[in-house]
N, C-alpha and C. Protein backbone atom coordinates (compact mmCIF):
# COMPACT_ATOMS: atom_id res chain seq x y z
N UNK A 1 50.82 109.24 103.35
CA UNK A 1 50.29 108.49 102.21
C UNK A 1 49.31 109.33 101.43
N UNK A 2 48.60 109.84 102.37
CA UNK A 2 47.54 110.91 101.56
C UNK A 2 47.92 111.96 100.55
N UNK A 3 49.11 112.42 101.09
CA UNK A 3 49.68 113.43 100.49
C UNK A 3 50.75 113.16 99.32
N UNK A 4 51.20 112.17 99.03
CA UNK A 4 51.93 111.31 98.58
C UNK A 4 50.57 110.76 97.03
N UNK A 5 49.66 110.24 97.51
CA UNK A 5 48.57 109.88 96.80
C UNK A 5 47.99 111.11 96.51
N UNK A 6 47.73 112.11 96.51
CA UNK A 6 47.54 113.25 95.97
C UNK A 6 48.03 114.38 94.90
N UNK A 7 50.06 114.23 95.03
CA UNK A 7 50.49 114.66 94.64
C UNK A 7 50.79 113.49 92.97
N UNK A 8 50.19 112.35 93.12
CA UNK A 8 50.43 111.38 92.63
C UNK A 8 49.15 111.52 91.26
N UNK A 9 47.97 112.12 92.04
CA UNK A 9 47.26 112.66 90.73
C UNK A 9 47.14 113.48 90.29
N UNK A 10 47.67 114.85 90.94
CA UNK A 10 48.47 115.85 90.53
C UNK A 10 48.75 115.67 88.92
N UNK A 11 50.35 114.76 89.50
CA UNK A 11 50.67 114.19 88.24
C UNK A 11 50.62 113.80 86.78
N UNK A 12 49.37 112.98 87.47
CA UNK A 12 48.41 112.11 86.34
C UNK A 12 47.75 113.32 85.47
N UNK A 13 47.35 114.20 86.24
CA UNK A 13 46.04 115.30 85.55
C UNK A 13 47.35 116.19 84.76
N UNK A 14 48.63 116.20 85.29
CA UNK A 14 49.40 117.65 84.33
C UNK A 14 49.88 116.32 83.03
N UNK A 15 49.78 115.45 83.23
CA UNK A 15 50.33 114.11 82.37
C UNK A 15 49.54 114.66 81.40
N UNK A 16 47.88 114.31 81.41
CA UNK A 16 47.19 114.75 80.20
C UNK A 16 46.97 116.19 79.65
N UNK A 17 47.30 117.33 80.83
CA UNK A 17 47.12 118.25 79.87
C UNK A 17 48.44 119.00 79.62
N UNK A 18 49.66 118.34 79.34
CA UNK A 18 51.24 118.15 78.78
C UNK A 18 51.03 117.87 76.81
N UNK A 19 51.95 118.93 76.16
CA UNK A 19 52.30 118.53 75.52
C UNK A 19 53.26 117.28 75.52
N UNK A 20 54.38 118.02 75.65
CA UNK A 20 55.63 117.15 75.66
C UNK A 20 55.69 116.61 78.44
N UNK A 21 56.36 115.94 78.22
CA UNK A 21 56.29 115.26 79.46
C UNK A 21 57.60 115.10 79.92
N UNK A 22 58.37 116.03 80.86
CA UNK A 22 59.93 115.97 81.11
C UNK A 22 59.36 115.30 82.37
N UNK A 23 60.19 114.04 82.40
CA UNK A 23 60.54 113.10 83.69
C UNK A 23 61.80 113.51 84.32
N UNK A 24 61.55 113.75 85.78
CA UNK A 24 62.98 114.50 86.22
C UNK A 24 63.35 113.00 86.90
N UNK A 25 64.38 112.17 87.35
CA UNK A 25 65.00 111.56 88.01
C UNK A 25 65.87 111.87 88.58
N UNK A 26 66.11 111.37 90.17
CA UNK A 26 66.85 111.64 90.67
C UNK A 26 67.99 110.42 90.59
N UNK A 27 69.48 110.62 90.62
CA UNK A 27 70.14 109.49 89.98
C UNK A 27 70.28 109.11 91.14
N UNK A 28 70.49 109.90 92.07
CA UNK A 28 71.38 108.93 93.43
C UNK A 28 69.55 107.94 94.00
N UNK A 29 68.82 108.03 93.52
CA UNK A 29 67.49 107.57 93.80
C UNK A 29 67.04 106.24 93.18
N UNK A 30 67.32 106.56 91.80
CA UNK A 30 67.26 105.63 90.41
C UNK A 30 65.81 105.53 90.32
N UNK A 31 65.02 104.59 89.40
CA UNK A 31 63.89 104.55 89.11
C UNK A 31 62.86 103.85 89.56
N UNK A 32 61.96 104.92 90.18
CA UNK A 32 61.01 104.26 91.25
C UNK A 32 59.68 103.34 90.90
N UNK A 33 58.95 102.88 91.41
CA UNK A 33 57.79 102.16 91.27
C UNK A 33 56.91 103.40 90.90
N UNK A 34 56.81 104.05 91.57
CA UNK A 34 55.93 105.43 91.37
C UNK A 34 56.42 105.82 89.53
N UNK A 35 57.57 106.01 89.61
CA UNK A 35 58.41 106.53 88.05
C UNK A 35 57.61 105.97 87.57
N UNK A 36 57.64 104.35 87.38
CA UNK A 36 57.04 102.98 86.34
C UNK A 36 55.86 103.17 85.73
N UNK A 37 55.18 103.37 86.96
CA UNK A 37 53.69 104.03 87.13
C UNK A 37 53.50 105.16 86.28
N UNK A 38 54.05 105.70 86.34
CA UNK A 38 53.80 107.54 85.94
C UNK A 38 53.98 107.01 84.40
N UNK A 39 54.89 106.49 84.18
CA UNK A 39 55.67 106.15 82.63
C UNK A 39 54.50 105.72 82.14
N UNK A 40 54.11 104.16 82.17
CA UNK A 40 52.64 103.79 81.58
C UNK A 40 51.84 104.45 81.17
N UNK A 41 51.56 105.33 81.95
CA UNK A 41 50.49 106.29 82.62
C UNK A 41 50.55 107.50 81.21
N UNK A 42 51.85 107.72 80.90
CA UNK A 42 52.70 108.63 79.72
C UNK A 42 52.37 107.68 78.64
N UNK A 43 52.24 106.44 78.61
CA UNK A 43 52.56 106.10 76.96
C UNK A 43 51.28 105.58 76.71
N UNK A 44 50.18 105.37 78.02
CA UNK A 44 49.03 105.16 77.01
C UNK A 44 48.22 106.17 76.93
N UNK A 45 48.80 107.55 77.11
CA UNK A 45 48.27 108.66 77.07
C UNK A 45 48.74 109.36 75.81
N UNK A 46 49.49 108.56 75.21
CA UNK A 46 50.16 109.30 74.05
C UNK A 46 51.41 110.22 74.11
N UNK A 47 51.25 110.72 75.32
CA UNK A 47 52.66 111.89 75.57
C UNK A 47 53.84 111.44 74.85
N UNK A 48 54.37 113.09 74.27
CA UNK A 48 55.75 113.23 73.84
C UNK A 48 56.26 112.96 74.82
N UNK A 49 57.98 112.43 75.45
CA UNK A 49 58.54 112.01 76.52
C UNK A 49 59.73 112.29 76.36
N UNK A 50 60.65 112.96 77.28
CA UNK A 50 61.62 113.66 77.54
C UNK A 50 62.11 113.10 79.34
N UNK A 51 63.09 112.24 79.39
CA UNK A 51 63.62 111.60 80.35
C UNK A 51 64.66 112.34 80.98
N UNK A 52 64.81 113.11 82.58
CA UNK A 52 66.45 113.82 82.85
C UNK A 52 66.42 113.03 84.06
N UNK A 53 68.19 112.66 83.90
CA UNK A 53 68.57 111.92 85.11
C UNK A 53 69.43 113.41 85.99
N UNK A 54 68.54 113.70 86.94
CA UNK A 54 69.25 114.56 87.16
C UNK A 54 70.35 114.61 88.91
N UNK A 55 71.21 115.55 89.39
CA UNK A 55 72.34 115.50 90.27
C UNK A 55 73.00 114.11 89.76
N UNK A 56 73.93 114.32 88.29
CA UNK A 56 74.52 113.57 87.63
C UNK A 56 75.91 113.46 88.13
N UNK A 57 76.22 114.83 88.16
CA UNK A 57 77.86 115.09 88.56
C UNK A 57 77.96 114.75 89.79
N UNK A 58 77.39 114.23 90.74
CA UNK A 58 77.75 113.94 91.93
C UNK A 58 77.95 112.57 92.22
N UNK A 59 77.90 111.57 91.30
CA UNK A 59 77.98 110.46 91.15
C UNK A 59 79.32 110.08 90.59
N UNK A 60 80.19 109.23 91.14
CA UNK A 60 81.04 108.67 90.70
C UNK A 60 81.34 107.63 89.75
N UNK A 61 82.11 106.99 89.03
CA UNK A 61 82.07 106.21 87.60
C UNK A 61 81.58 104.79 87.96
N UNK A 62 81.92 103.94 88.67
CA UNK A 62 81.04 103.07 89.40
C UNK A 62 79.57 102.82 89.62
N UNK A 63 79.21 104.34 90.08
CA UNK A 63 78.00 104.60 90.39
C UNK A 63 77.28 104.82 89.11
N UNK A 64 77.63 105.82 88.29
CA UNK A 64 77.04 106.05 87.17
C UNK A 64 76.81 104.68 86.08
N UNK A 65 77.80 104.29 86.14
CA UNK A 65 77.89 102.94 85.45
C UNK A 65 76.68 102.11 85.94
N UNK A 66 76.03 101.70 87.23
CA UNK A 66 74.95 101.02 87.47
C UNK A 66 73.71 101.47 87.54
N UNK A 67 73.92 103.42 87.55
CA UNK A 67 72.34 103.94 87.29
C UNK A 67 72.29 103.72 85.54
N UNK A 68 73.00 103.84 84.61
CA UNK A 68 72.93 103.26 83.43
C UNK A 68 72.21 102.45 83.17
N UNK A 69 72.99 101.15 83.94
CA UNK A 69 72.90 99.54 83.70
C UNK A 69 71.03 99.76 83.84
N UNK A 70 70.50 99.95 85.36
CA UNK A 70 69.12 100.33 85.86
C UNK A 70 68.08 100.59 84.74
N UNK A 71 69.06 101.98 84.44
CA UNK A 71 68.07 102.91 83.00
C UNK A 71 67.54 102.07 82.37
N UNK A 72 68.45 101.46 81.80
CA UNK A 72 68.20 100.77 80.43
C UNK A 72 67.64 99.65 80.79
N UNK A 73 67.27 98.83 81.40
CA UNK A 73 66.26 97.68 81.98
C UNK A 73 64.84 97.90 82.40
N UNK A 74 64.78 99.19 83.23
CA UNK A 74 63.64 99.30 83.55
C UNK A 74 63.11 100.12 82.58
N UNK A 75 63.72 101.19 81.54
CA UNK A 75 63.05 101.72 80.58
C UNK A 75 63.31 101.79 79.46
N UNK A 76 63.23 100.08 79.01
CA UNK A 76 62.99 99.32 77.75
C UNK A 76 62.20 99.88 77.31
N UNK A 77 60.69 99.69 78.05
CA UNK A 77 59.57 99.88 77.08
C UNK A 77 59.10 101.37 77.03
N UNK A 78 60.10 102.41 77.21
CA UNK A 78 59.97 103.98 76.77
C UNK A 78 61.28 104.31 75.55
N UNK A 79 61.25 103.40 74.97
CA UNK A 79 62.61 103.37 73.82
C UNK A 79 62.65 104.67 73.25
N UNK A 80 61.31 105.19 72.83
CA UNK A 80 61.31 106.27 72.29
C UNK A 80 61.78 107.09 72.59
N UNK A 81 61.96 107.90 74.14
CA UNK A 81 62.46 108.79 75.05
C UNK A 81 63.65 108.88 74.84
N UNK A 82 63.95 110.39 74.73
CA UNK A 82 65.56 110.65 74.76
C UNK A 82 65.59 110.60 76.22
N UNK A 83 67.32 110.35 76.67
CA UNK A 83 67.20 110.81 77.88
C UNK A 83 68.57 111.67 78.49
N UNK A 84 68.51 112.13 79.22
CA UNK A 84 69.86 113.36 79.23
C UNK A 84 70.02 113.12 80.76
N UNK A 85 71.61 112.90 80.92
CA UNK A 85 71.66 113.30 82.65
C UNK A 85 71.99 114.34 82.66
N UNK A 86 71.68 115.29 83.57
CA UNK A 86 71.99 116.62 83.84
C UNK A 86 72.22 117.00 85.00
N UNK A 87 72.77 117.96 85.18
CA UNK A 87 72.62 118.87 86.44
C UNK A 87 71.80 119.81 86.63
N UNK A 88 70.83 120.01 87.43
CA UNK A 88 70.24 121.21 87.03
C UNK A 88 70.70 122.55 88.00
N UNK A 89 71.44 122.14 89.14
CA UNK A 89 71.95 123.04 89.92
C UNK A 89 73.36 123.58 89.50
N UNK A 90 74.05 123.10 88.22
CA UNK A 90 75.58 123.57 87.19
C UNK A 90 74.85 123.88 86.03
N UNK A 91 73.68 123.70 85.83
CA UNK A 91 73.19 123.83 84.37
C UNK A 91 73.55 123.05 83.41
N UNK A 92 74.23 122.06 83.97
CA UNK A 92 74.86 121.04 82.49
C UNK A 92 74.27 120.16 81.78
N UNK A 93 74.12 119.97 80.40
CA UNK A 93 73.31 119.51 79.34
C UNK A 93 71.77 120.19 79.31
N UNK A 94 71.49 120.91 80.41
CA UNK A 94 70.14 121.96 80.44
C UNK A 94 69.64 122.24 79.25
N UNK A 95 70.44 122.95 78.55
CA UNK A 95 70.56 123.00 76.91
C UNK A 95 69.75 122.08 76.17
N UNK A 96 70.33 121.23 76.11
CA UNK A 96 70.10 120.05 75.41
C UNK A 96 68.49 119.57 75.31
N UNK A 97 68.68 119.57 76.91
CA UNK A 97 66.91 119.33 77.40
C UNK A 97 65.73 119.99 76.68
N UNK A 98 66.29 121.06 76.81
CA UNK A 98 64.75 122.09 75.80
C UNK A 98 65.33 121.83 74.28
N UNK A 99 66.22 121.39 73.86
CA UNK A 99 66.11 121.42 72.37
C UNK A 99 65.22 119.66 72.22
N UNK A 100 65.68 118.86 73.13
CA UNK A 100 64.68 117.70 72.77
C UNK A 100 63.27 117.87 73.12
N UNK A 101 63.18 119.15 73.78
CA UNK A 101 61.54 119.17 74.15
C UNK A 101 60.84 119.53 73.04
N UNK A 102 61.48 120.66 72.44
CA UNK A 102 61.10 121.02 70.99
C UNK A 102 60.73 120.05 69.89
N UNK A 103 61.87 119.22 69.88
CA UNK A 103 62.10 118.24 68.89
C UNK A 103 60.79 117.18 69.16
N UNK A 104 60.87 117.11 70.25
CA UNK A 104 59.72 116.01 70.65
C UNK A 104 58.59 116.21 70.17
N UNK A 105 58.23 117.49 70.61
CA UNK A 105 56.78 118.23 70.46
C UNK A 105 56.51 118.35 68.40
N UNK A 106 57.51 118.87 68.42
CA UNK A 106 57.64 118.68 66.66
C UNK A 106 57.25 117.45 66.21
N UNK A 107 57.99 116.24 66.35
CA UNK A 107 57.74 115.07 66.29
C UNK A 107 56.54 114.56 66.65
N UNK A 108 55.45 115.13 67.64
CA UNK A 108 54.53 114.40 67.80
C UNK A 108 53.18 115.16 67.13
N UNK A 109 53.60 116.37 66.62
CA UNK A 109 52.14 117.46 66.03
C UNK A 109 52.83 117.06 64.11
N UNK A 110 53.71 116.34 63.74
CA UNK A 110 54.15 116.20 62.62
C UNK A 110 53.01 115.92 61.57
N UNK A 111 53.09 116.58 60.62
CA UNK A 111 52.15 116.30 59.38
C UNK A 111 52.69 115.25 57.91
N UNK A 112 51.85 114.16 58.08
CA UNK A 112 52.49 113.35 56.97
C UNK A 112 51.74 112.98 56.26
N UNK A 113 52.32 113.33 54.58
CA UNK A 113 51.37 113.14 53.54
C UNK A 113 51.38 111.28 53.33
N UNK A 114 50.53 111.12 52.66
CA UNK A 114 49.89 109.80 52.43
C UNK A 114 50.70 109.29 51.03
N UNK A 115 51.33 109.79 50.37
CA UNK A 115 52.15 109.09 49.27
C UNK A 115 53.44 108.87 50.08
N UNK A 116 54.01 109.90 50.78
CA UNK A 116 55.37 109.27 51.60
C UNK A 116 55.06 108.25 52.39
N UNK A 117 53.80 108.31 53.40
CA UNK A 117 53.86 106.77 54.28
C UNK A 117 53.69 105.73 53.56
N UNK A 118 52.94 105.59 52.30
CA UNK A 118 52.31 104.29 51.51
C UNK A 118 54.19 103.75 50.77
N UNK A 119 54.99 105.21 50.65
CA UNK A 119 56.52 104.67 49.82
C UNK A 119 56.56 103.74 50.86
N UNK A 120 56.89 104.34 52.29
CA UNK A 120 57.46 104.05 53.45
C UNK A 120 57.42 102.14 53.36
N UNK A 121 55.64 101.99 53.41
CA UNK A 121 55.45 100.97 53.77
C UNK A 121 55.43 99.93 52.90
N UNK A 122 55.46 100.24 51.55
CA UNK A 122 56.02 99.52 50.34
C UNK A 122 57.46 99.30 50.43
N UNK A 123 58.20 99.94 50.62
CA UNK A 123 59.51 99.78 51.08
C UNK A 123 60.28 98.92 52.12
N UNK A 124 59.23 98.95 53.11
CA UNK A 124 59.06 97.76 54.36
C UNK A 124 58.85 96.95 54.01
N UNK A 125 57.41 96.82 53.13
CA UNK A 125 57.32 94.93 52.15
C UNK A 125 58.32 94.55 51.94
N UNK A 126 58.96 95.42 50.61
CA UNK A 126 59.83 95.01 49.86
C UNK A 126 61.10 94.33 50.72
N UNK A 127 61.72 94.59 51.48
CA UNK A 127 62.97 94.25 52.42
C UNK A 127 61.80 93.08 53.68
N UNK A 128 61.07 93.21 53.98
CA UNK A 128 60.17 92.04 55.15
C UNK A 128 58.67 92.19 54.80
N UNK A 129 58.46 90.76 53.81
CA UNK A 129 57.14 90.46 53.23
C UNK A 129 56.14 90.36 54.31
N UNK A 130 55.28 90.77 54.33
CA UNK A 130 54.23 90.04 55.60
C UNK A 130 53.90 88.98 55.90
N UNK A 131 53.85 88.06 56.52
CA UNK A 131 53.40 86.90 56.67
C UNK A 131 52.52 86.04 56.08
N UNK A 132 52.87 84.69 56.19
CA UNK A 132 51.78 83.97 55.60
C UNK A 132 51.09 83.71 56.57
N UNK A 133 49.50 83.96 56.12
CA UNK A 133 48.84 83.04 57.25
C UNK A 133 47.76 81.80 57.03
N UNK A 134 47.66 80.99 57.41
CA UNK A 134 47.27 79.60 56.89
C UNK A 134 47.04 79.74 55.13
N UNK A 135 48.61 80.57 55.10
CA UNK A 135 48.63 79.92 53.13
C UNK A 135 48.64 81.03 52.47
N UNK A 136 47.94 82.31 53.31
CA UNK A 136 47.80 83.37 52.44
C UNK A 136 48.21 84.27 52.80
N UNK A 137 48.96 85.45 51.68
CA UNK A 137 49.60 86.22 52.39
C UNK A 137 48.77 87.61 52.32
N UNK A 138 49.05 88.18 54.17
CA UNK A 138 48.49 89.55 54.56
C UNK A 138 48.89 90.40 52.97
N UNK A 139 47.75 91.61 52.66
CA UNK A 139 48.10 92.54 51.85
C UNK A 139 47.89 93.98 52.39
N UNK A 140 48.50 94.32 52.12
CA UNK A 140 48.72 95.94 52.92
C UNK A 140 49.08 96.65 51.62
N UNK A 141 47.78 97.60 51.43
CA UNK A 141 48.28 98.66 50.56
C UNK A 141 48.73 99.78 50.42
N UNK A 142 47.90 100.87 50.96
CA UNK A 142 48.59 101.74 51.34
C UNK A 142 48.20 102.48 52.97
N UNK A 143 49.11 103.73 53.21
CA UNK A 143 49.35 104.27 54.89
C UNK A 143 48.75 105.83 54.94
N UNK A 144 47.91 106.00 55.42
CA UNK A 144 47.41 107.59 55.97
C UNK A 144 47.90 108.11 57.42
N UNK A 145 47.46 108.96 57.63
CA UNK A 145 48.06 109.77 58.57
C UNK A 145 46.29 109.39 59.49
N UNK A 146 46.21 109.28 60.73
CA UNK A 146 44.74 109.25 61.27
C UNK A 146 44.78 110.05 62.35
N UNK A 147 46.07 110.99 63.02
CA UNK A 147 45.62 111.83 63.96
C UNK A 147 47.42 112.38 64.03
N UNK A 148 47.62 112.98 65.10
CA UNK A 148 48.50 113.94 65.78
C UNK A 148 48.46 114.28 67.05
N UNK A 149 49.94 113.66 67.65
CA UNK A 149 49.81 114.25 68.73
C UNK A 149 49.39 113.08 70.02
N UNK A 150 49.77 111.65 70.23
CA UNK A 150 50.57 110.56 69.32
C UNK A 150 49.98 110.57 67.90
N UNK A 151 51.40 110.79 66.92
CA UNK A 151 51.30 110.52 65.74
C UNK A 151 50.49 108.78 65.11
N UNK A 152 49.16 108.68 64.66
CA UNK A 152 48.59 107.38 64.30
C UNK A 152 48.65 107.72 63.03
N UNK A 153 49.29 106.06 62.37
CA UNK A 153 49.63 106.10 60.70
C UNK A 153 48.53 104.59 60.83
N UNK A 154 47.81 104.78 59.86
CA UNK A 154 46.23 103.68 59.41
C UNK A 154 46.65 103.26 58.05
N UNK A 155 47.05 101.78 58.45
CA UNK A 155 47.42 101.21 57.17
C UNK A 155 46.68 100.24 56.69
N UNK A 156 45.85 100.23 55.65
CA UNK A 156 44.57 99.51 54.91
C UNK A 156 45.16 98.27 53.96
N UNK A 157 44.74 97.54 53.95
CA UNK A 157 44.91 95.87 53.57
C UNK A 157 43.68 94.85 53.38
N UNK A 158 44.17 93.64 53.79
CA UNK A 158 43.30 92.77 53.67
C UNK A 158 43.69 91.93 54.53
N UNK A 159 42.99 91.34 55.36
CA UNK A 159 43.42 90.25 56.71
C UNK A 159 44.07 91.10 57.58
N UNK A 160 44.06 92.57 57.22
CA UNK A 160 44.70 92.93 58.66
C UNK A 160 45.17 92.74 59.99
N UNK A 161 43.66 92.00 60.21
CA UNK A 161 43.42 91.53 61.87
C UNK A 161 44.39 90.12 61.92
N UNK A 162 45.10 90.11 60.79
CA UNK A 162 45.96 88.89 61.03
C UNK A 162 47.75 89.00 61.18
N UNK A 163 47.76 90.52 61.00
CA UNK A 163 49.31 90.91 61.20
C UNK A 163 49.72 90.61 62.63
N UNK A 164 50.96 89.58 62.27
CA UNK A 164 51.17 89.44 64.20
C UNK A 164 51.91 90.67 64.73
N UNK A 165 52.10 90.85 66.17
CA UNK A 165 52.67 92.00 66.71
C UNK A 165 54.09 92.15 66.18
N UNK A 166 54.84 91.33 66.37
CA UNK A 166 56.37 91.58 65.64
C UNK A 166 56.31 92.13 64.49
N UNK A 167 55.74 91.85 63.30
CA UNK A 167 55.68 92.67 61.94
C UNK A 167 54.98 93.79 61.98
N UNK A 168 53.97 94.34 63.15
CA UNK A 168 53.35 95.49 63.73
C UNK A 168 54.49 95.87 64.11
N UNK A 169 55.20 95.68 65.25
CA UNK A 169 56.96 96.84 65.59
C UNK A 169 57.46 96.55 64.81
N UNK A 170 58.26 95.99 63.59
CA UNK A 170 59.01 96.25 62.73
C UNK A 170 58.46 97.14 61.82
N UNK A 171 57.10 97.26 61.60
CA UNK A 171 56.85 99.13 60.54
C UNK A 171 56.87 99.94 61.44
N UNK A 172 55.85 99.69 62.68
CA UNK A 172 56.81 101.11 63.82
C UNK A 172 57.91 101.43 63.66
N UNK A 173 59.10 100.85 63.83
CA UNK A 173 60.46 101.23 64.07
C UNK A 173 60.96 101.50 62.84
N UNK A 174 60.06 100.98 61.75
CA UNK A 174 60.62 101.28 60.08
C UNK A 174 60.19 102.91 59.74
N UNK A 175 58.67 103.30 60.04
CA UNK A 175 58.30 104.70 60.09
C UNK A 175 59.06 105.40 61.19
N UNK A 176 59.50 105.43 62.77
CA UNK A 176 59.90 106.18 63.25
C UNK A 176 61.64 106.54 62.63
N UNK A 177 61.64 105.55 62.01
CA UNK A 177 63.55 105.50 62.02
C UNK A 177 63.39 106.29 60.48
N UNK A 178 62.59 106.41 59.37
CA UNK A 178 62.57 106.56 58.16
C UNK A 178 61.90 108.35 58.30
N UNK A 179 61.25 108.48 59.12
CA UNK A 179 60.64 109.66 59.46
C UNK A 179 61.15 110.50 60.49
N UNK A 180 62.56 110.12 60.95
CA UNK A 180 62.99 110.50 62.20
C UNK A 180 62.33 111.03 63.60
N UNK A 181 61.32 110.21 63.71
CA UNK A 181 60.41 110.56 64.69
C UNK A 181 61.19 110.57 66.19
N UNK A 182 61.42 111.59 66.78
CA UNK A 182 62.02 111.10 67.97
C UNK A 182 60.89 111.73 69.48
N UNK A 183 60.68 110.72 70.25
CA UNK A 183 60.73 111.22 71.69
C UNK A 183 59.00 111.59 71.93
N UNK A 184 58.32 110.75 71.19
CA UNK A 184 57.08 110.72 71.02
C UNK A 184 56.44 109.22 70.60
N UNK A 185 55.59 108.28 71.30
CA UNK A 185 55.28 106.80 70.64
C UNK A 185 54.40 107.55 69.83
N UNK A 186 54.62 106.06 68.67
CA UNK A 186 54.12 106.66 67.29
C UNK A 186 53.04 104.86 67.30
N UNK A 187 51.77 105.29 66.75
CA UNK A 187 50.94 104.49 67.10
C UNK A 187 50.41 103.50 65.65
N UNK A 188 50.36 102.53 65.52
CA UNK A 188 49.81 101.96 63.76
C UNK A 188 48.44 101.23 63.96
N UNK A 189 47.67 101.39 63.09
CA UNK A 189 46.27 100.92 63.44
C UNK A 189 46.08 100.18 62.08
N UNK A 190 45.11 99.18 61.74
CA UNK A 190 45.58 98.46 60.71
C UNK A 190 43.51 98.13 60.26
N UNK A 191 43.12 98.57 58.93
CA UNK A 191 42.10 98.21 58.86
C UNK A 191 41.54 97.71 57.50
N UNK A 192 41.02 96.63 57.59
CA UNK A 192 40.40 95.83 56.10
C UNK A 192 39.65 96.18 55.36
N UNK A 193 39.88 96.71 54.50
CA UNK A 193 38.71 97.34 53.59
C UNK A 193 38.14 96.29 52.82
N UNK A 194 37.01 96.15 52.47
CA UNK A 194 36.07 95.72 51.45
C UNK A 194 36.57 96.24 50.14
N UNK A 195 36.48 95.07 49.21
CA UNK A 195 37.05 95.23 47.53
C UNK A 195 35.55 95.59 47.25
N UNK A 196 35.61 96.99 46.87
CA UNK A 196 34.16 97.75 46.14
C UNK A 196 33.96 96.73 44.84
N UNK A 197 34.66 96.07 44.26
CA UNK A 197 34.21 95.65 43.03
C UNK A 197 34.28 94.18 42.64
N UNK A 198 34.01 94.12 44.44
CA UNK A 198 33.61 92.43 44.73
C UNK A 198 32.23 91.82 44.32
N UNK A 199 32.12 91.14 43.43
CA UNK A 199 30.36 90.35 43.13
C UNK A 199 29.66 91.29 42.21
């Protein structure tokens, strides 16, 4: 247990000082409590995320078919993550792996000017208005860039603190999908400014 719990913060400590974060899985194993753990551990740390299911080829179509089914249930909430089964003892899709590490890392040090996110999120109005809330509707004007590396886009309004979470992931998924952000959570922070030329 000790050793087990050790190698466990190991982990944790190369977690934060990781750019990008390759999760190796073992398929004939599937995804552990420890994995779950570690994952969290990755997304409120910001990490780029790079998923390998790896000793792929040794699995039969049956089998593969239910480490799939697994994948995709228990790591809903890492959507962002590419994920590749591989071999690493045939080298197969190996390749692949370092070009999403790249991509990831790209994706998460990305520089974005402030007239493309404000189109972005005018564009999002336009197709899903913001909500009403007791009568009035949220205003959101425009989107800055507030850090790198998880990418945070700070989008200024009025009633902010009143955007519910669903219309919060629908501009997530509107900026990552419009910005092709891949394999990195991308973070939105939302803040009310004072009308300077109030009174």
């Amino acid at each position: 247990g000790r050793i087990a719990g050790r190698q466990h913060q190991r982990a944790l400590q190369a977690v934060d000082e990781a750019h990008v974060v390759v999760l190796l899985i073992d398929a004939h194993e599937g995804v552990s409590d420890q994995d779950l753990h570690l994952l969290g551990y990755v997304v409120d740390a910001g990490r780029a995320l790079v998923i390998a299911i790896n000793k792929w080829d040794g699995l039969g179509e049956y089998e593969r078919q239910q480490v799939r089914n697994s994948i995709e249930q228990k790591l809903e909430f890492v959507r962002f993550a590419e994920i590749f089964f591989i071999s690493a003892l045939h080298g197969s899709n190996v390749g692949l792996l370092y070009k999403a590490i790249d991509s990831s890392y790209a994706s998460a040090c990305r520089k974005m000017p402030t007239p493309e996110l404000t189109r972005i999120l005018e564009r999002a109005m336009t197709k899903h208005q913001p909500p009403l809330v007791s009568g009035r509707r949220v205003k959101l004007r425009y989107a800055h860039q507030g850090g790198q590396n998880p990418p945070l886009i700070i989008i200024h309004g009025n009633q902010t603190d009143l955007v519910p979470t669903s219309y919060k992931r629908y501009l997530i998924n509107t900026f990552m999908h419009v910005l092709d952000i891949r394999g990195t959570p991308l973070r939105v922070e939302f803040k009310t400014g004072e009308n300077p030329y109030a009174g």
